[in-house]
Protein backbone atom coordinates (compact mmCIF):
# COMPACT_ATOMS: atom_id res chain seq x y z
CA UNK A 1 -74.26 129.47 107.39
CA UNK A 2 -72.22 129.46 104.38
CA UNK A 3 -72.39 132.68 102.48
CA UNK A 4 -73.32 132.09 99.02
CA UNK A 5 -72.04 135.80 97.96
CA UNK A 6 -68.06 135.67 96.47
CA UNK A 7 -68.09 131.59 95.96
CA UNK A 8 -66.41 130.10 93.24
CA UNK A 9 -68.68 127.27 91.97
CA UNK A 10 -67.75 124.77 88.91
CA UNK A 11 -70.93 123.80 87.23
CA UNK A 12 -71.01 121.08 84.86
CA UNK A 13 -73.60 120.43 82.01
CA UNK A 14 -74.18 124.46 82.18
CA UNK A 15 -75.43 124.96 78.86
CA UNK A 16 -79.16 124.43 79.33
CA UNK A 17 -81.64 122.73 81.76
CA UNK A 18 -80.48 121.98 85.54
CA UNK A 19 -77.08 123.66 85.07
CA UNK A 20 -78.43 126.44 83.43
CA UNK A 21 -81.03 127.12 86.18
CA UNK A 22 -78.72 126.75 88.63
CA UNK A 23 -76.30 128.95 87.18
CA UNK A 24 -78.71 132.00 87.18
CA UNK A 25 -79.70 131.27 90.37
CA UNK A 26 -76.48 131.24 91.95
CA UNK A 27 -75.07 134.23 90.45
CA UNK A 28 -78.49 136.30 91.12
CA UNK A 29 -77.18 134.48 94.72
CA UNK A 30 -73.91 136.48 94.97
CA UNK A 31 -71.90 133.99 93.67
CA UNK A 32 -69.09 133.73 90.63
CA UNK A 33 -69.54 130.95 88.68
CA UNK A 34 -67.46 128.42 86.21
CA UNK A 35 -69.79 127.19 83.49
CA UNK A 36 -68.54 123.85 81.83
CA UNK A 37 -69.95 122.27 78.90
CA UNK A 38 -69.46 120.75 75.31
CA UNK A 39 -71.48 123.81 73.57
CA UNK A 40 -69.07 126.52 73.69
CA UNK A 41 -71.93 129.19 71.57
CA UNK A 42 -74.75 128.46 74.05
CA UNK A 43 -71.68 128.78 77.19
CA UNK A 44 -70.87 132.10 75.61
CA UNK A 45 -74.63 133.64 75.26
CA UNK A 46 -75.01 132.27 78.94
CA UNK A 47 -72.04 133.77 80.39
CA UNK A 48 -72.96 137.25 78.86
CA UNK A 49 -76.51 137.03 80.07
CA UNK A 50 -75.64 136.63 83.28
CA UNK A 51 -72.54 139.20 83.55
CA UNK A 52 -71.59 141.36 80.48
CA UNK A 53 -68.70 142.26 82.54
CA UNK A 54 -67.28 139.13 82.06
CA UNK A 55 -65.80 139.72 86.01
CA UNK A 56 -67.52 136.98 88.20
CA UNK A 57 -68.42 134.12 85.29
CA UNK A 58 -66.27 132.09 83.47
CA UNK A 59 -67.11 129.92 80.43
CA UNK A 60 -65.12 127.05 79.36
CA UNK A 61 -66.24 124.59 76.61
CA UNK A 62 -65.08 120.96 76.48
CA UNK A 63 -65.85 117.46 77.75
CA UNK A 64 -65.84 116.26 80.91
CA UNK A 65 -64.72 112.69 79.30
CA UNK A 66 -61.30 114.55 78.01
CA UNK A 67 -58.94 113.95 80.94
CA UNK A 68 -57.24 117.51 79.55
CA UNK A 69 -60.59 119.43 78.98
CA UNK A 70 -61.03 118.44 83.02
CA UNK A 71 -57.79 120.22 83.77
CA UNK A 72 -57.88 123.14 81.68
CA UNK A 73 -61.63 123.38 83.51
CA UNK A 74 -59.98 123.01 86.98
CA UNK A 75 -57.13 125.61 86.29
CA UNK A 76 -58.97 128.11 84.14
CA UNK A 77 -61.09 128.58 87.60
CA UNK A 78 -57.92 128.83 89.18
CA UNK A 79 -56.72 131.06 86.96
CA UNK A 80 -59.58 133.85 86.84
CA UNK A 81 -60.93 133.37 90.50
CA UNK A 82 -57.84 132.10 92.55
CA UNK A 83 -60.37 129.13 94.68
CA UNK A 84 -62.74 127.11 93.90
CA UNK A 85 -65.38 126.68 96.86
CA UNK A 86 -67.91 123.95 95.24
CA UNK A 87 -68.67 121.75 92.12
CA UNK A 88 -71.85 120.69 91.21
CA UNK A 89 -71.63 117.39 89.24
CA UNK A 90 -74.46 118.03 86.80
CA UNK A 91 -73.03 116.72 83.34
CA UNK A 92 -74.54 113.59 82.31
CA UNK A 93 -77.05 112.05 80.20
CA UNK A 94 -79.14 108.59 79.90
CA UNK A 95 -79.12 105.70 77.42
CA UNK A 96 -82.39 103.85 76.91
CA UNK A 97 -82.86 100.29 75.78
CA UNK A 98 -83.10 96.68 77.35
CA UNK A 99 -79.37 95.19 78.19
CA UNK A 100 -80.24 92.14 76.23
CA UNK A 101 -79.58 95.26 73.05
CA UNK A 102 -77.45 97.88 74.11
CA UNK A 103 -74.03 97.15 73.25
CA UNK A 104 -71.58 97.35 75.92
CA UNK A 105 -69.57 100.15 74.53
CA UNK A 106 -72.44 102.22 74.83
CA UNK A 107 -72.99 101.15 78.45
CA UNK A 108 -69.25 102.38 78.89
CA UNK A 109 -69.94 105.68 77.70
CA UNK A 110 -72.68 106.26 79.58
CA UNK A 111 -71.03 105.02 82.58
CA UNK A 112 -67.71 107.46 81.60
CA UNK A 113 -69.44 110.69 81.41
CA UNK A 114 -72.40 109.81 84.30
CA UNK A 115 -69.69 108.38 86.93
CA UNK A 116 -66.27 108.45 86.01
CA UNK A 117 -65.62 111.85 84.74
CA UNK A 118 -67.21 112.84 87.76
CA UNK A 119 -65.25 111.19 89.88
CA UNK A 120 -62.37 111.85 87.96
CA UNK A 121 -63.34 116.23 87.83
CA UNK A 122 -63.96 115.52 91.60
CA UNK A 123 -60.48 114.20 92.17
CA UNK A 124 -59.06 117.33 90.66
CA UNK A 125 -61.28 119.71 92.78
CA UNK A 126 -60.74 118.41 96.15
CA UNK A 127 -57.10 119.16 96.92
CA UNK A 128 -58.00 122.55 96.58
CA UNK A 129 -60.99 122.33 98.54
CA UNK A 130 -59.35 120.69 101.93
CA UNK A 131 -56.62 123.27 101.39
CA UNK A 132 -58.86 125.96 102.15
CA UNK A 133 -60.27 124.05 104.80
CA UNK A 134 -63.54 123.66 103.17
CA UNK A 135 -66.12 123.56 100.41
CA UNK A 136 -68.63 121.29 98.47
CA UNK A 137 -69.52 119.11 96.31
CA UNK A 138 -73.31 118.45 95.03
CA UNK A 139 -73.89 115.57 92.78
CA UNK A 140 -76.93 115.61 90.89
CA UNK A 141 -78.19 112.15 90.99
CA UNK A 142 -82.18 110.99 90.57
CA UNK A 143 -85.01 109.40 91.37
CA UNK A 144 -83.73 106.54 89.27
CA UNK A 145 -80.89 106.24 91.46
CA UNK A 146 -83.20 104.29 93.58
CA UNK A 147 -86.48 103.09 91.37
CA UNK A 148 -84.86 101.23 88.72
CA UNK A 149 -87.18 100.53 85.70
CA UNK A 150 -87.09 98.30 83.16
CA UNK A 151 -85.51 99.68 79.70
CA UNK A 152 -83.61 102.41 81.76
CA UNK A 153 -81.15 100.04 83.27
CA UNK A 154 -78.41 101.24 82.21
CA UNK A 155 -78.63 104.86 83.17
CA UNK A 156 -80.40 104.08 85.98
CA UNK A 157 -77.42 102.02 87.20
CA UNK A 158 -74.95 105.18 86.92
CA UNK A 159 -77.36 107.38 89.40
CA UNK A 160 -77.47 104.05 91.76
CA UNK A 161 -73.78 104.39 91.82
CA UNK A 162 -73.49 108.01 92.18
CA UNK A 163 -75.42 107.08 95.76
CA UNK A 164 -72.81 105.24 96.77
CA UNK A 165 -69.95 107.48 95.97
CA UNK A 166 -71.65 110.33 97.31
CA UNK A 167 -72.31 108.24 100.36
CA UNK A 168 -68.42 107.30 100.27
CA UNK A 169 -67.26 110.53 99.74
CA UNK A 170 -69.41 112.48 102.60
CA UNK A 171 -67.70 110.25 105.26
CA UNK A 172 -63.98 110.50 103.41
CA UNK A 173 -64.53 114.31 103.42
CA UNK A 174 -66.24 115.28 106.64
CA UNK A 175 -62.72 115.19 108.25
CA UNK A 176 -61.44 118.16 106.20
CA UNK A 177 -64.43 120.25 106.19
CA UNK A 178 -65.60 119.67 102.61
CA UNK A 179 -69.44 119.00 102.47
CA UNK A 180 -70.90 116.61 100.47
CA UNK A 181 -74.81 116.03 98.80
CA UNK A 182 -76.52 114.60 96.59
CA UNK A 183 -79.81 115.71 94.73
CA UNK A 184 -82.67 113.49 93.41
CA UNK A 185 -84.86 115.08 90.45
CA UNK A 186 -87.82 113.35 89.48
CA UNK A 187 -89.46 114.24 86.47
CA UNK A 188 -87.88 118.10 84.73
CA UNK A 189 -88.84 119.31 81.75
CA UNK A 190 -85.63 120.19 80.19
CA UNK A 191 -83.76 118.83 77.11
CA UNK A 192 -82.95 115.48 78.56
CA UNK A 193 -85.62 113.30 77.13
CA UNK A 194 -84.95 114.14 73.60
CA UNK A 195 -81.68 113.67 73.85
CA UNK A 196 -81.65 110.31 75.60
CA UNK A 197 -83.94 109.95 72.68
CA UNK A 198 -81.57 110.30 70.21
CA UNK A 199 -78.78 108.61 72.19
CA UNK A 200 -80.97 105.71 72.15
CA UNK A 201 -82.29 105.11 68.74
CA UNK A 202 -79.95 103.10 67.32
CA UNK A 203 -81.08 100.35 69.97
CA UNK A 204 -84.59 101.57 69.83
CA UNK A 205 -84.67 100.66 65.90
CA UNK A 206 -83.17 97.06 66.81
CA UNK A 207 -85.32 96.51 70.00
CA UNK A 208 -86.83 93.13 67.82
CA UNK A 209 -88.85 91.56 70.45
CA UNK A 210 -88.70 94.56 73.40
CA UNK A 211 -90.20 97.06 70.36
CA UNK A 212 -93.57 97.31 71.79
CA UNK A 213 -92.42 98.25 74.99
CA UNK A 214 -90.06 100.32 74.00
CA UNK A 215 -92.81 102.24 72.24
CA UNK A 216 -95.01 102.32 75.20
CA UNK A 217 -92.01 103.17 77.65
CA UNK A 218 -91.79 106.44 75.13
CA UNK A 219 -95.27 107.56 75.16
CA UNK A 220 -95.34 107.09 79.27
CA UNK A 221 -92.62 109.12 79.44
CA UNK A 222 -94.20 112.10 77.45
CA UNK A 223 -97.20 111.50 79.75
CA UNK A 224 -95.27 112.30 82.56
CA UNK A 225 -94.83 115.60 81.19
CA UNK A 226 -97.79 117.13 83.12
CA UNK A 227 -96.41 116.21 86.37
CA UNK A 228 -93.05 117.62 85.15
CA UNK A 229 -90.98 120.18 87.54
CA UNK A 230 -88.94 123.16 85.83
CA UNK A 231 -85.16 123.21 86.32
CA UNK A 232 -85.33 125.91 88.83
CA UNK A 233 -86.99 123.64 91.55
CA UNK A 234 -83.67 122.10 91.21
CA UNK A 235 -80.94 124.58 91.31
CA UNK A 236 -83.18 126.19 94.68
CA UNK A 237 -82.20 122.61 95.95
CA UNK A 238 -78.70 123.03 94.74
CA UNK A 239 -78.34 126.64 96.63
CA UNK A 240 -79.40 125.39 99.67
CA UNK A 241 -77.16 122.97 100.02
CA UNK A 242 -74.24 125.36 98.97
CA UNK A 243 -75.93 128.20 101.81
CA UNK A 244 -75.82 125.18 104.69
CA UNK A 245 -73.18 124.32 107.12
CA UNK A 246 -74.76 120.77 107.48
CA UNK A 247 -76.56 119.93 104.26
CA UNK A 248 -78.78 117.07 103.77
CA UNK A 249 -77.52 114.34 102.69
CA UNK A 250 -79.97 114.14 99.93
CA UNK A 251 -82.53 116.76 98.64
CA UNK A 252 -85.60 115.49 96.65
CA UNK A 253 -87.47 117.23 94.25
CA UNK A 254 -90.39 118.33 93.12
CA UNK A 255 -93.08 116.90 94.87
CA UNK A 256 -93.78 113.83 92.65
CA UNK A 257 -90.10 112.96 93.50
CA UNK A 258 -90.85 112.76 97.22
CA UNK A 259 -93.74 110.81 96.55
CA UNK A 260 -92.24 108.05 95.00
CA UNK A 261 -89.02 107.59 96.83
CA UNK A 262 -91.77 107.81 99.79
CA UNK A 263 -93.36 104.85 98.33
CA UNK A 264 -90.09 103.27 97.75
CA UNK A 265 -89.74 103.12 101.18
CA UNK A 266 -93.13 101.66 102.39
CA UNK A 267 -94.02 100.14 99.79
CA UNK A 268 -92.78 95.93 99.76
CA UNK A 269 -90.31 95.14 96.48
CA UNK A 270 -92.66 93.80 94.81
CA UNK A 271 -95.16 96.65 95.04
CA UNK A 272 -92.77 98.50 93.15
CA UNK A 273 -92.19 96.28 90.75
CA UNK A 274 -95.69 96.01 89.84
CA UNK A 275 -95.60 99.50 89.70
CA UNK A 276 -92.76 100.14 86.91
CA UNK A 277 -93.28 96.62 84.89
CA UNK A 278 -93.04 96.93 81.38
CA UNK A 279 -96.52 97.92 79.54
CA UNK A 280 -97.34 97.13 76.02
C-alpha cells in the first residue's frame, strides 16, 4: 500500500469545498501538497493554516484554462518538491439552463475548464509520473456523470465525459504504473450551488418558456440540502484511493450517491426518467 506520508499531490480547485477538504486531509495524512486555484488570498490563508512553515505546501494562484498558469503550476511543484506523485482533478464548475438558451460559448467554457484543462494539466503531469515509475491521478467526476437531468445538460455532459477519459486513461496508464480513479459526489454542501447560480443567471433571466421550471429546478435543489454530504466525505474517498495499490475504479459518495447510481442500475430508462422530469 501506497504510503500517503512524503507525496507530492497537485490539487486543483483548492480554495474551498472538495479541494479544500481534501487538502487538510491529506496533509494531516503525511503528505505535501500543491494547492491550485484562481483565489490567490483564500490559497494563501489555506497554505498557512495548514503549514506556517511554508516547507511541505505550496500555493499557486491562476487558472487552469491559462495554458501558462498550467505550466508555471506543473513546474512550481517541480521546483519546491522535486516529483509530483498524484493530481487530483478537482477544478470545475456547472452551468445551468436548457440548451434550447445557453449560448454555445458558454457551453465551451464550461466544457474548457470541466474537461479540457484537465486533460490538458493531466498531459503535463504524466511524463513525470511514468518516469518515476508511478503515481495517480483522481478525477473528481459526479453523480451527474451518469443521471443526466433536464436543465443540467450541459454540465452534466462534462462529468459524462470525464467517465470516459478516466476510463481511457486507466487502461493507457496501467502499463507504466500510474493509477487512475474517478470519484462520484452526490449532493455536498459547499459553494458550488451558488456559484453555478450565478454562472447561470444570465440564461436563468431569459429562460422565456423553461422559467417555471427553472424556478422549481432551484428550489429542489435547495431541498436537497438536508440530504447534503460535507466535503470531507469526499477527500476520505480521495485518500483512499491515493493510500491503494489497486484503487477502485470509481468511489461513490455519501450514501444518497450510492443510492441513486444503485437505482440507475436496476432501475429501466424510463424509471429514471420519470424520476428527474422537469416539475413546475
Amino acid at each position: 500500500m501506497p504510503q500517503l506520508t512524503g507525496q507530492v499531490v497537485i490539487i486543483t480547485g483548492a480554495s474551498s469545498g472538495i479541494g479544500e477538504a481534501t487538502a487538510r486531509r491529506l496533509v494531516r495524512g503525511g503528505a505535501k501538497v500543491v494547492l491550485a486555484a484562481r483565489r490567490l488570498d483564500r490559497l494563501e490563508a489555506l497554505a498557512r493554516a495548514l503549514d506556517p512553515s511554508g516547507v511541505g505546501v505550496l500555493a499557486v494562484a491562476g487558472d487552469v484554462t491559462n495554458e501558462a498558469d498550467r505550466q508555471n503550476l506543473v513546474a512550481g511543484a517541480l521546483k519546491k518538491f522535486g516529483r509530483i506523485d498524484a493530481l487530483v482533478n478537482n477544478a470545475g464548475y456547472g452551468t445551468r439552463g436548457p440548451v434550447e438558451v445557453v449560448p454555445v460559448d458558454a457551453i465551451r467554457r464550461n466544457f474548457e475548464t470541466n474537461v479540457f484543462s484537465l486533460i490538458a494539466l493531466t498531459q503535463l503531469v504524466l511524463p513525470h509520473l511514468r518516469a518515476q515509475g508511478g503515481g495517480c491521478i483522481v478525477n473528481i467526476g459526479s453523480v451527474a456523470g451518469r443521471i443526466a437531468r433536464p436543465l443540467s445538460s450541459v454540465y452534466d455532459s462534462t462529468k459524462h465525459a470525464l467517465e470516459a477519459i478516466t476510463d481511457g486513461l486507466r487502461g493507457e496508464l496501467k502499463p507504466f504504473g500510474v493509477r487512475v480513479t474517478l470519484i462520484r459526489p452526490g449532493f455536498i454542501l459547499t459553494e458550488f450551488i451558488e456559484a453555478a447560480g450565478k454562472a447561470s443567471d444570465e440564461f436563468a433571466d431569459n429562460a422565456g418558456p423553461y422559467a417555471p421550471y427553472l424556478a422549481a429546478s432551484r428550489a429542489g435543489v435547495q431541498k436537497l440540502r438536508r440530504w447534503a454530504g460535507e466535503p470531507d466525505c469526499i477527500a476520505l474517498l480521495v485518500e483512499r484511493a491515493l493510500r491503494s495499490d489497486h484503487p477502485a475504479p470509481r468511489y461513490n459518495g455519501p450514501f444518497h450517491a450510492k443510492i441513486f447510481l444503485l437505482l440507475k442500475w436496476l432501475l429501466p430508462d424510463r424509471a429514471i426518467a420519470f424520476m428527474v422530469r422537469l416539475r413546475r
